[in-house]
C-alpha atoms as a PDB file:
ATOM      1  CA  UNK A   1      23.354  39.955   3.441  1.00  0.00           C
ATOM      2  CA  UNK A   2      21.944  43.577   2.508  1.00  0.00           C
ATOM      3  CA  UNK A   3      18.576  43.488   0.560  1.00  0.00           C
ATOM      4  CA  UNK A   4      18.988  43.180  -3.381  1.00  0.00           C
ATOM      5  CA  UNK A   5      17.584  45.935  -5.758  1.00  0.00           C
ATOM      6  CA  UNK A   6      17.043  45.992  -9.657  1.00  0.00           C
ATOM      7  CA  UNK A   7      17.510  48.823 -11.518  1.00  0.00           C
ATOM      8  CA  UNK A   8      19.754  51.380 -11.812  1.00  0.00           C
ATOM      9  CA  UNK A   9      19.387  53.550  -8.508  1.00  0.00           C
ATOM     10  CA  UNK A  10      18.662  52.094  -4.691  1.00  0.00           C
ATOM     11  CA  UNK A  11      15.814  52.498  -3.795  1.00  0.00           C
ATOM     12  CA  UNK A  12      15.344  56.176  -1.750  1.00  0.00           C
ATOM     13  CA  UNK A  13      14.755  54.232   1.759  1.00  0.00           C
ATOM     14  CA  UNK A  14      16.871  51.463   3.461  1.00  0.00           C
ATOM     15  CA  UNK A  15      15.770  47.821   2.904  1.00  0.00           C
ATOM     16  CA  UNK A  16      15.762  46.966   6.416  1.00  0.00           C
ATOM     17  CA  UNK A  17      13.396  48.126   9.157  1.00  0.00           C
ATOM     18  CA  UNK A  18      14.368  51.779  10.946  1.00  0.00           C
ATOM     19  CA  UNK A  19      11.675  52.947  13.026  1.00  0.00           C
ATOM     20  CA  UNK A  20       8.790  51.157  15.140  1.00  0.00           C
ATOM     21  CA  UNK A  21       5.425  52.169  14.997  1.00  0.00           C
ATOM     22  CA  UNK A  22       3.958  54.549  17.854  1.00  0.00           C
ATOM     23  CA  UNK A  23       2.541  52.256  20.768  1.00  0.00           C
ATOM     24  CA  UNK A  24      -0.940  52.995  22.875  1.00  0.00           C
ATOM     25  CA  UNK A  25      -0.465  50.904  25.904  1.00  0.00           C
ATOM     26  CA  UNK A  26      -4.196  50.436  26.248  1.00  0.00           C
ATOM     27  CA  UNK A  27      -4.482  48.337  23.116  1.00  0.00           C
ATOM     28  CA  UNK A  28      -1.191  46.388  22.548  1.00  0.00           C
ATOM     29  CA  UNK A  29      -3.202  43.864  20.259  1.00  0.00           C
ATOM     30  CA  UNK A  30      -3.759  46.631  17.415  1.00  0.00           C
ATOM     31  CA  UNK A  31       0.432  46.313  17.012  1.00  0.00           C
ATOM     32  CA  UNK A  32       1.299  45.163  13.634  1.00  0.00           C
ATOM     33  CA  UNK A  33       4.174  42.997  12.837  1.00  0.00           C
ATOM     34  CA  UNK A  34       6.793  44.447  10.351  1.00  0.00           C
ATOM     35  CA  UNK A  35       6.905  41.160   8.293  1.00  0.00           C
ATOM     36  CA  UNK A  36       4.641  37.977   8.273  1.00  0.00           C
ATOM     37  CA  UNK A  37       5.506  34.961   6.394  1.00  0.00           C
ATOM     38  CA  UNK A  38       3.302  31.757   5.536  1.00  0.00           C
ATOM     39  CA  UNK A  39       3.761  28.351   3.991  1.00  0.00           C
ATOM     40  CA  UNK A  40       1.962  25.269   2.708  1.00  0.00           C
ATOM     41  CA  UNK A  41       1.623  22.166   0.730  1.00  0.00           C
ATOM     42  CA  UNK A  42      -1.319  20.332  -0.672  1.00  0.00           C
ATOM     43  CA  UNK A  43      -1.671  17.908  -3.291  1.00  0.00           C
ATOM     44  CA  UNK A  44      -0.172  19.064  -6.434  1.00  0.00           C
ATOM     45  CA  UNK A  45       0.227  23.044  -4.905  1.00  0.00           C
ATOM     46  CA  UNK A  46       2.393  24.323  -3.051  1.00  0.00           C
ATOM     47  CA  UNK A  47       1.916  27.901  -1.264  1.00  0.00           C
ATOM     48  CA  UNK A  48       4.663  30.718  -0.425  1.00  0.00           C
ATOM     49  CA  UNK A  49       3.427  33.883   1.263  1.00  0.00           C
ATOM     50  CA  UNK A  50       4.835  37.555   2.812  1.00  0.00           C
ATOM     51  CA  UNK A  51       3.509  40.667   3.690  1.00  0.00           C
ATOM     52  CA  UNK A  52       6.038  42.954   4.663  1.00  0.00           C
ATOM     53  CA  UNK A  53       6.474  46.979   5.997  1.00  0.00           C
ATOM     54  CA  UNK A  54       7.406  49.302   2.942  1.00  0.00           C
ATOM     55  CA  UNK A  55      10.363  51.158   3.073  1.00  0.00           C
ATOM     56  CA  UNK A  56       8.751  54.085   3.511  1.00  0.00           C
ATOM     57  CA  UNK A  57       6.586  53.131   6.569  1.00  0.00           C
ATOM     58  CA  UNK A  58       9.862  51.299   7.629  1.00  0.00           C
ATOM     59  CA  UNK A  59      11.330  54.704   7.450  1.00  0.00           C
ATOM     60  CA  UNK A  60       8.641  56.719   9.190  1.00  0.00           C
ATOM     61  CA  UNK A  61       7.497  54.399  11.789  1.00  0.00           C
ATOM     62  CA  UNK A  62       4.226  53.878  10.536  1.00  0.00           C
ATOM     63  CA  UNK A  63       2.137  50.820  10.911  1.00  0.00           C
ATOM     64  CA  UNK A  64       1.855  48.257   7.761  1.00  0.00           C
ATOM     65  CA  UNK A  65      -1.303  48.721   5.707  1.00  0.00           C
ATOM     66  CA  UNK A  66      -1.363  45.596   3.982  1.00  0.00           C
ATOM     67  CA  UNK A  67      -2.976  42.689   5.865  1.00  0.00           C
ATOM     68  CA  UNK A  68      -2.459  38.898   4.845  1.00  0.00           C
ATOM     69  CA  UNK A  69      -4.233  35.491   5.620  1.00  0.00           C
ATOM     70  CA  UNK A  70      -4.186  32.377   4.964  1.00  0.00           C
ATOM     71  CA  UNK A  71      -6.669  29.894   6.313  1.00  0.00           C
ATOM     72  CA  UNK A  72      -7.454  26.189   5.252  1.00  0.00           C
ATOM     73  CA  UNK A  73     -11.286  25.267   6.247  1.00  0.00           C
ATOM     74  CA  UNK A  74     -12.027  21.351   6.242  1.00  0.00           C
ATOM     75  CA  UNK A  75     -10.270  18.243   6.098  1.00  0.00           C
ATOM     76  CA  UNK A  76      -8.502  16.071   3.882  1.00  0.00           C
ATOM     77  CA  UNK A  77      -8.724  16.192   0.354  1.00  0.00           C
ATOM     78  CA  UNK A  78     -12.564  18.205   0.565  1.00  0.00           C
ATOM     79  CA  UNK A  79     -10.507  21.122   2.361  1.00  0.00           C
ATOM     80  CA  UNK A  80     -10.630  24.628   0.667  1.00  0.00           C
ATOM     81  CA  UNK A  81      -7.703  26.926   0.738  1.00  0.00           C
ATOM     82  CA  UNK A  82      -8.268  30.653   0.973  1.00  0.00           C
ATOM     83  CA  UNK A  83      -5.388  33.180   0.584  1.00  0.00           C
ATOM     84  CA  UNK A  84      -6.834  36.762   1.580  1.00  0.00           C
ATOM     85  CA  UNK A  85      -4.769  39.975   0.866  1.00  0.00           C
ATOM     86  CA  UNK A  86      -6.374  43.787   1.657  1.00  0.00           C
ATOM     87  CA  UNK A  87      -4.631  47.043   1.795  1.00  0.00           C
ATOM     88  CA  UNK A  88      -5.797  50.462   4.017  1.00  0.00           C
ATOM     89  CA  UNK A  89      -6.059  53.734   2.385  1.00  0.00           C
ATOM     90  CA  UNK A  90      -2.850  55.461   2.302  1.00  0.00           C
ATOM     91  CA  UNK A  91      -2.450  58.249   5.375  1.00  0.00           C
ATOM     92  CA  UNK A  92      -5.708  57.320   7.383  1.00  0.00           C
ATOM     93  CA  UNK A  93      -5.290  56.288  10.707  1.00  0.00           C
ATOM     94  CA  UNK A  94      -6.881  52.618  11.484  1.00  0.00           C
ATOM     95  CA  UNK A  95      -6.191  51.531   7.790  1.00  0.00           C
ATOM     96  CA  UNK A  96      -3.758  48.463   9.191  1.00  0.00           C
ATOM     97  CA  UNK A  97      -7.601  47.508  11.371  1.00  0.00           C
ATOM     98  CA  UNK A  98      -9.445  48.059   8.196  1.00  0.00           C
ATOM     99  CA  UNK A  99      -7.527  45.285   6.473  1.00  0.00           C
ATOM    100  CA  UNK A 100      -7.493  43.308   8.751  1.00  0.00           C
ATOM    101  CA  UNK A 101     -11.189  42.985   9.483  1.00  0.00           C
ATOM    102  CA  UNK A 102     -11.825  42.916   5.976  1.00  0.00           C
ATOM    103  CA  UNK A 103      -9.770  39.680   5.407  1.00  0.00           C
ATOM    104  CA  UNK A 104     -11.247  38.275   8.637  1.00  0.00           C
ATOM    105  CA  UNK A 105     -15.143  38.882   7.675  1.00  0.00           C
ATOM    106  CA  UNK A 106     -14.107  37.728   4.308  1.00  0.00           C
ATOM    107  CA  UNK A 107     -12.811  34.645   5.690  1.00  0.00           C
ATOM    108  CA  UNK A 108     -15.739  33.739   7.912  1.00  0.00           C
ATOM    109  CA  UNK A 109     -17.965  34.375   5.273  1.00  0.00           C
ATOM    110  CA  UNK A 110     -15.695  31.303   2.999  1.00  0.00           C
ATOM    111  CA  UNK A 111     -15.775  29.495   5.918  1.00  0.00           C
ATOM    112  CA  UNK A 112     -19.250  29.309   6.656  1.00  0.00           C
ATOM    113  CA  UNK A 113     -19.754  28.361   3.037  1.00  0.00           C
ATOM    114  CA  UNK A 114     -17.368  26.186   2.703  1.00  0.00           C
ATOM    115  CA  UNK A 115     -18.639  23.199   1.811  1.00  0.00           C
ATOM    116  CA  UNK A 116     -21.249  24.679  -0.776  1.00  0.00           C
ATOM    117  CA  UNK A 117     -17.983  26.404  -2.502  1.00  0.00           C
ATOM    118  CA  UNK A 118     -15.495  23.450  -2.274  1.00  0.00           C
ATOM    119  CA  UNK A 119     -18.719  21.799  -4.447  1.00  0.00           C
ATOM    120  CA  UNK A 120     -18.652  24.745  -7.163  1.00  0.00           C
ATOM    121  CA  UNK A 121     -15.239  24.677  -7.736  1.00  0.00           C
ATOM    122  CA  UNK A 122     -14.511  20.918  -8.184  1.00  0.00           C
ATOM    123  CA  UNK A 123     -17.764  20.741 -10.660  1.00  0.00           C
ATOM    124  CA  UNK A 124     -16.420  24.444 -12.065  1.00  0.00           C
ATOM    125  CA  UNK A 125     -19.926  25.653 -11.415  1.00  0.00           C
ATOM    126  CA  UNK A 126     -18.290  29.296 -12.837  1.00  0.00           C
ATOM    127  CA  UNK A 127     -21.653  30.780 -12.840  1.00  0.00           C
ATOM    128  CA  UNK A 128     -22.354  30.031  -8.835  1.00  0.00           C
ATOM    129  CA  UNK A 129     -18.994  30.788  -8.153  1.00  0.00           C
ATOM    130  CA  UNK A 130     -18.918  34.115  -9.105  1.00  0.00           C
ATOM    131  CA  UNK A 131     -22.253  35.314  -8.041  1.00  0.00           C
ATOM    132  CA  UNK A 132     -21.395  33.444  -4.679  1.00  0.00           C
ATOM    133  CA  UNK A 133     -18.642  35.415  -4.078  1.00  0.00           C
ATOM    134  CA  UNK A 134     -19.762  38.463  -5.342  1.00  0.00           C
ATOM    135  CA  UNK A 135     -22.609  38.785  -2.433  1.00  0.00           C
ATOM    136  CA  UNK A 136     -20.354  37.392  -0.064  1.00  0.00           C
ATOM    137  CA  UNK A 137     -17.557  39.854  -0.391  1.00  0.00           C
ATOM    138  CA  UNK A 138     -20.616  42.616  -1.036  1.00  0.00           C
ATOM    139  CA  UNK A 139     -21.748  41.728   2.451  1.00  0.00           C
ATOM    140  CA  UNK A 140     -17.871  42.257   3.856  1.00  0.00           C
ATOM    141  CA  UNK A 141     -18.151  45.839   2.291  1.00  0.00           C
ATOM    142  CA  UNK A 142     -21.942  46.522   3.577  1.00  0.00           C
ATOM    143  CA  UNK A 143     -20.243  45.981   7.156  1.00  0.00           C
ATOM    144  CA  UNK A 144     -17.469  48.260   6.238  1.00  0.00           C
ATOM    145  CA  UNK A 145     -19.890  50.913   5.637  1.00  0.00           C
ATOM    146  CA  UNK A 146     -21.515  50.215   8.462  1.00  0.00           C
ATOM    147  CA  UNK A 147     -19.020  50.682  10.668  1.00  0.00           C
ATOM    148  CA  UNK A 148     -17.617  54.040   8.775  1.00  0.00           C
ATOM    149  CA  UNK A 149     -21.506  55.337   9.798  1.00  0.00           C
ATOM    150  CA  UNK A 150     -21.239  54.473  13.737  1.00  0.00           C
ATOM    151  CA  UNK A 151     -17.871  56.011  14.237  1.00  0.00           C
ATOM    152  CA  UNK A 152     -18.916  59.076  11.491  1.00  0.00           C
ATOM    153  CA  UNK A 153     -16.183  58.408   9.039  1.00  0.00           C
ATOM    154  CA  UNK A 154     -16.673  58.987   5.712  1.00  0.00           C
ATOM    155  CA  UNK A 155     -16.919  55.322   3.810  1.00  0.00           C
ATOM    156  CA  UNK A 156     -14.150  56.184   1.113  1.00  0.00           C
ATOM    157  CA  UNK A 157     -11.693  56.099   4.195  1.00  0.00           C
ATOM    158  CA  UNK A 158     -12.902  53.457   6.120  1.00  0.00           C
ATOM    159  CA  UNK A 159     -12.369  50.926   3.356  1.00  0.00           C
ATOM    160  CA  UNK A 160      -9.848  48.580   1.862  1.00  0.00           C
ATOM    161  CA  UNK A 161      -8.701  46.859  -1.556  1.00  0.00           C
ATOM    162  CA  UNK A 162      -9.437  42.976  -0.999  1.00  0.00           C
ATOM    163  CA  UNK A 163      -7.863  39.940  -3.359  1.00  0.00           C
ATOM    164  CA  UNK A 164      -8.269  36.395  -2.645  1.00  0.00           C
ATOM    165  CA  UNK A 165      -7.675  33.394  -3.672  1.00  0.00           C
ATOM    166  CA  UNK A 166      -9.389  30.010  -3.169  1.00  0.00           C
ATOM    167  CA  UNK A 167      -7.320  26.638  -3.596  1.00  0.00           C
ATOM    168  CA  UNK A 168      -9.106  23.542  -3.302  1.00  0.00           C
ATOM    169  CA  UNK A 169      -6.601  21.021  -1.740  1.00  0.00           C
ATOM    170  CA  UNK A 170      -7.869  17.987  -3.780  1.00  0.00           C
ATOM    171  CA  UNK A 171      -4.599  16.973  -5.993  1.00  0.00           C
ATOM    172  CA  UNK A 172      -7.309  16.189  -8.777  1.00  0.00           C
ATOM    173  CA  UNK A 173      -8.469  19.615  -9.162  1.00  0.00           C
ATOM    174  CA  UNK A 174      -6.282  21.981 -10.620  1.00  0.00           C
ATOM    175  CA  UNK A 175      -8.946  24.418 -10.677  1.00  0.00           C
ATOM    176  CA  UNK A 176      -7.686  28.157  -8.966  1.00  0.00           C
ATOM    177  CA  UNK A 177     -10.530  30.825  -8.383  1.00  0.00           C
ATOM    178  CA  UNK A 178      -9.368  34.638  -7.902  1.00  0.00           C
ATOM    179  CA  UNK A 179     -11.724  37.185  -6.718  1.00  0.00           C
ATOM    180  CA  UNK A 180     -11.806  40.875  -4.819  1.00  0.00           C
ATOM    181  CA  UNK A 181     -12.069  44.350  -5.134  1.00  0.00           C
ATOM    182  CA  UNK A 182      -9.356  47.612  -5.823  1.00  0.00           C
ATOM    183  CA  UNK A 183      -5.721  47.362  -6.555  1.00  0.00           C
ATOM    184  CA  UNK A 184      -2.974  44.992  -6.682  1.00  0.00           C
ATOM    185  CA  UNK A 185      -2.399  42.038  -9.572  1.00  0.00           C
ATOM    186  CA  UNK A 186      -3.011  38.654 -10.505  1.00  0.00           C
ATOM    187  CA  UNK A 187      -0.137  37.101 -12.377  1.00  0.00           C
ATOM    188  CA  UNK A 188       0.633  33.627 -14.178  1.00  0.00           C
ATOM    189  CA  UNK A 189       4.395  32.827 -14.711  1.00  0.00           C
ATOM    190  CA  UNK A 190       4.236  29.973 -17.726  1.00  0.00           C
ATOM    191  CA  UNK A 191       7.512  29.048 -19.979  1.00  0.00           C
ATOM    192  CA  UNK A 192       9.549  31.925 -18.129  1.00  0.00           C
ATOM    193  CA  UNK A 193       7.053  34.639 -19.181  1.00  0.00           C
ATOM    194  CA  UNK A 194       4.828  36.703 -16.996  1.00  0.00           C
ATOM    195  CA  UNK A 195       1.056  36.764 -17.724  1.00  0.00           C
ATOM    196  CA  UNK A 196      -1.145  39.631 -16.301  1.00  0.00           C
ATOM    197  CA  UNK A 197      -4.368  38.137 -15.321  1.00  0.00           C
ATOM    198  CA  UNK A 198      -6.016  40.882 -13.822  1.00  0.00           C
ATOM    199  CA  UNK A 199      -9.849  40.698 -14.674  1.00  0.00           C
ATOM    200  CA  UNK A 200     -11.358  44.237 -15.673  1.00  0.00           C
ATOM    201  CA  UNK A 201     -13.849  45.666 -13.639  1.00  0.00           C
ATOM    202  CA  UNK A 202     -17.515  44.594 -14.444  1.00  0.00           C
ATOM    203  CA  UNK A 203     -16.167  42.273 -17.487  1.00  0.00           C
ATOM    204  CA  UNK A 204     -14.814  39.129 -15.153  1.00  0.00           C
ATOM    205  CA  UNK A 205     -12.501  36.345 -16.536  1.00  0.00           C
ATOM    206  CA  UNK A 206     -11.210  38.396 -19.187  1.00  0.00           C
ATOM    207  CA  UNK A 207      -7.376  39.313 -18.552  1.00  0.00           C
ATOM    208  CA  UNK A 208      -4.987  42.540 -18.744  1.00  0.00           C
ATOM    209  CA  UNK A 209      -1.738  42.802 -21.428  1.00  0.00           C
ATOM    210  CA  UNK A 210       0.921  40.331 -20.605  1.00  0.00           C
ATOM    211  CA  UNK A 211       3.940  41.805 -18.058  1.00  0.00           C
ATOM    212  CA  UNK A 212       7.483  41.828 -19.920  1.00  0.00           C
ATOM    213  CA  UNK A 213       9.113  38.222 -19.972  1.00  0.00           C
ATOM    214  CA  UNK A 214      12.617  37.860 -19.725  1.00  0.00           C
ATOM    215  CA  UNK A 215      15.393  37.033 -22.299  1.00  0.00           C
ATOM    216  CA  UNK A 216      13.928  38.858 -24.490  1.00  0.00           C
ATOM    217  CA  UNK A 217      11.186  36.202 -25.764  1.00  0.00           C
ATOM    218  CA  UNK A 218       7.754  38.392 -27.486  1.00  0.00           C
ATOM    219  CA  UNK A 219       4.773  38.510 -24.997  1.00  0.00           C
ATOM    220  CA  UNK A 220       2.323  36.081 -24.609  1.00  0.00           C
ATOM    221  CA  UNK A 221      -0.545  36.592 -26.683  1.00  0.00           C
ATOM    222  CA  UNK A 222      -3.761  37.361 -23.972  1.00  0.00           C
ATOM    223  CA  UNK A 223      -5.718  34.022 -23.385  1.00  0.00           C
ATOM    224  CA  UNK A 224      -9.587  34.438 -24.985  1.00  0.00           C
ATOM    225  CA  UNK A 225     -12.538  36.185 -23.741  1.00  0.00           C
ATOM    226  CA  UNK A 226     -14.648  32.770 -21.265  1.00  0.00           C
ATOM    227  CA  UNK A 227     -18.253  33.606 -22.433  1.00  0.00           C
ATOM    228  CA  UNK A 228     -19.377  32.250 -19.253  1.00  0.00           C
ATOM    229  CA  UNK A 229     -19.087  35.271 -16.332  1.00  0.00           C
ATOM    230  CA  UNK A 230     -22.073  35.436 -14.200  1.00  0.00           C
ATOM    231  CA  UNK A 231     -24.792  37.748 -14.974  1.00  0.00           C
ATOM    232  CA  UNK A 232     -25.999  38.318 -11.702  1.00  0.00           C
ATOM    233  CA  UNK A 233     -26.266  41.685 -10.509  1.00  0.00           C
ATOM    234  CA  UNK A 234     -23.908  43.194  -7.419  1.00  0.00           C
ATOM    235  CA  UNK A 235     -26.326  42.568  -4.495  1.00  0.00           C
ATOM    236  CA  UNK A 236     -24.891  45.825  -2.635  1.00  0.00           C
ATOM    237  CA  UNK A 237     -23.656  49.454  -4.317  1.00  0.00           C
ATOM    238  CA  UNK A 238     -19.908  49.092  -5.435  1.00  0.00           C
ATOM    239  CA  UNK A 239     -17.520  49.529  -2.761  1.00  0.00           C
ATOM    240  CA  UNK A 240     -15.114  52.804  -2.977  1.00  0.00           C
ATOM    241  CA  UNK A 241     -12.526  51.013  -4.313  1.00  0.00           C
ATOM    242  CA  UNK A 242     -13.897  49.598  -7.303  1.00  0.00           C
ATOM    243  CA  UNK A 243     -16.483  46.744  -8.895  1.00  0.00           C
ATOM    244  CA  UNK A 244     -16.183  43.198  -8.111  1.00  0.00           C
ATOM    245  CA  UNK A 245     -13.649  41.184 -10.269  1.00  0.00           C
ATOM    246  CA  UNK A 246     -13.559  37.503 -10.422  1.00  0.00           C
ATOM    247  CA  UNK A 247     -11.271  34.641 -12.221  1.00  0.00           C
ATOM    248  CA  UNK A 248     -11.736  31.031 -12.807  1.00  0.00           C
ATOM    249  CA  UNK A 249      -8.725  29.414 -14.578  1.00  0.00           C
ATOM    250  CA  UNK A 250      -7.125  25.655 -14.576  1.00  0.00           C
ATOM    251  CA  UNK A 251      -3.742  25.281 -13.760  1.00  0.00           C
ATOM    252  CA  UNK A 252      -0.946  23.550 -15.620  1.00  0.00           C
ATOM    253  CA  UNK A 253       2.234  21.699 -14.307  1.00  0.00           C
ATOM    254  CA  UNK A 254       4.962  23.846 -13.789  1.00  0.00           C
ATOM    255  CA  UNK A 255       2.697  27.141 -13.287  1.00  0.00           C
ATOM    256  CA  UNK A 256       3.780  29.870 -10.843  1.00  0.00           C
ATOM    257  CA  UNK A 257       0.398  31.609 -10.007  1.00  0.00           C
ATOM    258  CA  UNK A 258       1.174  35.168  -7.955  1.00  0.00           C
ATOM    259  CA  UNK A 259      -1.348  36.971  -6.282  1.00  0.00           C
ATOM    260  CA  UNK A 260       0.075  40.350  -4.505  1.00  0.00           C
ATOM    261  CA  UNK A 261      -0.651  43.881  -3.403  1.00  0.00           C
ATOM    262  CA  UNK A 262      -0.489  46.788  -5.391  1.00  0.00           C
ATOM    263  CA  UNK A 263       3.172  47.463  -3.070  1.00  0.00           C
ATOM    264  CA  UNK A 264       4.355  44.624  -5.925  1.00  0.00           C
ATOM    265  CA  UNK A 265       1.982  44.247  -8.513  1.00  0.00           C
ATOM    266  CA  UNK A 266       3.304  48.113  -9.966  1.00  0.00           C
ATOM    267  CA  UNK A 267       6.987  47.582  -9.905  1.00  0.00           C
ATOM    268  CA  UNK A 268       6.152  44.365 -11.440  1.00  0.00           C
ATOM    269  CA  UNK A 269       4.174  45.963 -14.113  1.00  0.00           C
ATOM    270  CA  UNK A 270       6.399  48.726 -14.332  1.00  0.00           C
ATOM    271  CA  UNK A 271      10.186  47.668 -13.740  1.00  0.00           C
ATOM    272  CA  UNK A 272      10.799  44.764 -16.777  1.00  0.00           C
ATOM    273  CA  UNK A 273      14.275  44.197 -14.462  1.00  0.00           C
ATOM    274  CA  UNK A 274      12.224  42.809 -11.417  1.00  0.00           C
ATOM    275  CA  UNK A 275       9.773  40.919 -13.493  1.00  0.00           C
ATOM    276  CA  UNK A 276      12.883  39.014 -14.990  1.00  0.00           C
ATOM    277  CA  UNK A 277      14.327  38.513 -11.741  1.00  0.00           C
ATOM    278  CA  UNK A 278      11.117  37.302 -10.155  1.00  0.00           C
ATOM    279  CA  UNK A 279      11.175  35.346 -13.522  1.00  0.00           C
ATOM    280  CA  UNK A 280      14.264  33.717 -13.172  1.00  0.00           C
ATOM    281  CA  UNK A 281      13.852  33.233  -8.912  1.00  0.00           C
ATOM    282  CA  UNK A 282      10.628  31.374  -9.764  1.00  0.00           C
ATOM    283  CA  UNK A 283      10.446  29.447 -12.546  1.00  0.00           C
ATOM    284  CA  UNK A 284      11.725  26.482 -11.448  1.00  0.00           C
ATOM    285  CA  UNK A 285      10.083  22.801 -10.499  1.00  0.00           C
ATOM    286  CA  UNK A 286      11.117  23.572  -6.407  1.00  0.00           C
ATOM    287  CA  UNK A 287       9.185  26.379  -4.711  1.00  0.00           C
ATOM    288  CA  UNK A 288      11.689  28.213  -2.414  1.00  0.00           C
ATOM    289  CA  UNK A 289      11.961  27.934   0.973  1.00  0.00           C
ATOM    290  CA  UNK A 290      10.124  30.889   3.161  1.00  0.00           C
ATOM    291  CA  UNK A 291      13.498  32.835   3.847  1.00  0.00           C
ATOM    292  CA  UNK A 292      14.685  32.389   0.111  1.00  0.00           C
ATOM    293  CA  UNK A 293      11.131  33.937  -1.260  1.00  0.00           C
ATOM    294  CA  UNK A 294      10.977  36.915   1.635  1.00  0.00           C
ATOM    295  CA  UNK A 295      14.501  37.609   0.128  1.00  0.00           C
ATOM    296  CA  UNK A 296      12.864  37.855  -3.802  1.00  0.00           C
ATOM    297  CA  UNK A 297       9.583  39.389  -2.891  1.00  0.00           C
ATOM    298  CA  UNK A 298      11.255  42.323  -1.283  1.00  0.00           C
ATOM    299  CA  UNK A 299      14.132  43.271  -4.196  1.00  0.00           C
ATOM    300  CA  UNK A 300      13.948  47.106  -4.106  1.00  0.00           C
ATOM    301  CA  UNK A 301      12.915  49.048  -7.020  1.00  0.00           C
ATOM    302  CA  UNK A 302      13.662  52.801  -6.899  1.00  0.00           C
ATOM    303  CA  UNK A 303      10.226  55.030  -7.023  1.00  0.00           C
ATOM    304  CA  UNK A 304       8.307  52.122  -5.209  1.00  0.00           C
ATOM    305  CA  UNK A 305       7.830  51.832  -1.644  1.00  0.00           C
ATOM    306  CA  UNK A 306       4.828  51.074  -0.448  1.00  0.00           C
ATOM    307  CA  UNK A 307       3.620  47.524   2.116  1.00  0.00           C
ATOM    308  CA  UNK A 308       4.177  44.193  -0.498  1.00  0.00           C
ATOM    309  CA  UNK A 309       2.151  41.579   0.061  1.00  0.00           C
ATOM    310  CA  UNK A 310       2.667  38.168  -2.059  1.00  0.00           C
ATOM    311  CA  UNK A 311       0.899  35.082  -2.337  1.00  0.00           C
ATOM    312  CA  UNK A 312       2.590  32.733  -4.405  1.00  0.00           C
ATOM    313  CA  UNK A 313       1.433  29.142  -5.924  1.00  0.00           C
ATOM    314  CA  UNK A 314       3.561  26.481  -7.751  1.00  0.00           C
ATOM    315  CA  UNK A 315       1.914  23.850  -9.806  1.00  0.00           C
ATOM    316  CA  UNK A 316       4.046  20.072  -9.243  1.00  0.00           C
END
């Protein structure tokens, strides 16, 4: 079946992958897949995620830029969840590395702290939360910039837009904690309407306009301002793509929380067709299958064709 598309033009690039990536024979292990695909359940959550080649890098042969991973860190109903998403800077070679590394330190960082986080979120310790994660993802960046310095690359290349999420597998705890730096969107489908969640820069847990429903129903009004964001200072200069942002929010039954790449996130703000079909693919009670939601998270849009990278998480 050929690769849907919403609008009223294809897309200017075939959906389906044209040209592999250059090879060094020396270091086979750099080689990026062209589409990853992960899945999960726990408790009352269950977890659909892609990352997939844009049709332009499809087109050229160029590596994928957008890095994805999901890792689950304990046991049982104490273990923590954490979705990571990062994106290279566009025509600079090693950006694919770049992501990836900065999911990886991210994720050892959550790891390590595990235990101490898993605590914060189930008593929704907001304040430690944020501040937390602030110094741990301003420690990722501080070895970004480190490394740009030993190999003499300017740090506004050798950097990367990072979103996470964090998912505490206790069915109890509906709580669902978003943080990361740079591009890409945080989204809340509720009653069949879209909800742009994206915190502003330096403000935290406040949200951006609502993305066009579908059917015609009148936004959703923006939730209010928490009064509760952490006052604690960024423990290392902002990174090049941006301040820290960070979201604490309870979930509801019958949620669909998205967090994706900026490859999505602006065809989603800015194409009301594909929000409505995203809309109508997943609002219902029974997550798709893996296949089913590759096939949705890559509907062309003509004018966009950068990586996509979607994390997506439905509320039993």
């Amino acid at each position: 079946m050929a690769a849907s598309y919403v609008g009223d033009e294809p897309p200017t690039y075939e959906a389906e992958p044209t040209t592999l990536p250059v090879a060094d024979p020396e270091d086979l292990r750099d080689l990026v897949p062209d589409t990853v695909l992960e899945g999960a359940r726990y408790g009352t959550l269950t977890l659909r995620a892609a990352s997939l080649r844009g049709d332009a890098a499809r087109y050229r042969g160029e590596p994928r830029r957008d890095a994805l991973l999901a890792v689950r860190f304990g046991t049982g109903d104490s273990a923590l969840i954490l979705i990571a998403v990062a994106t290279g800077q566009r025509a600079v070679p090693g950006a694919h590395r770049v992501a990836r590394e900065l999911c990886e330190w991210i994720a050892g960082a959550v790891g390590s702290n595990q235990q101490r986080l898993t605590e914060d979120i189930h008593t929704a310790n907001r304040g430690a939360l944020s501040s937390g994660l602030n110094r741990l993802t301003g420690r990722a960046y501080g070895r970004l910039r480190a490394g740009a310095t030993v190999r003499g690359l300017a740090p506004a290349d050798h950097t990367a837009s990072l979103r996470c999420l964090l998912l505490p597998a206790h069915p109890a705890c509906r709580t669902r904690v978003f943080f990361g730096v740079g591009d890409g969107g945080l989204f809340r489908l509720r009653d069949g309407v879209w909800q742009d969640l994206e915190p502003e820069g330096g403000e935290r847990d406040t949200v951006g306009g609502p993305v066009l429903g579908y059917g015609g129903r009148p936004p959703v009004q923006r939730p209010s301002h928490d009064p509760n964001p952490s006052r604690e200072p960024n423990p290392d200069p902002a990174p090049a793509h941006g301040p820290f942002r960070f979201r604490a929010s309870v979930a509801r039954p019958g949620d669909t929380l998205l967090l994706c790449s900026a490859g999505l996130a602006d065809p989603l703000r800015g194409e009301a067709a594909l929000a409505g079909r995203l809309a109508e693919r997943w609002g219902t009670a029974e997550p798709p299958g893996l296949a089913a939601f590759l096939t949705d998270a890559q509907t062309g849009v003509k004018g966009y064709s950068d990586d996509r990278t979607a994390a997506a998480v439905w509320e039993a």
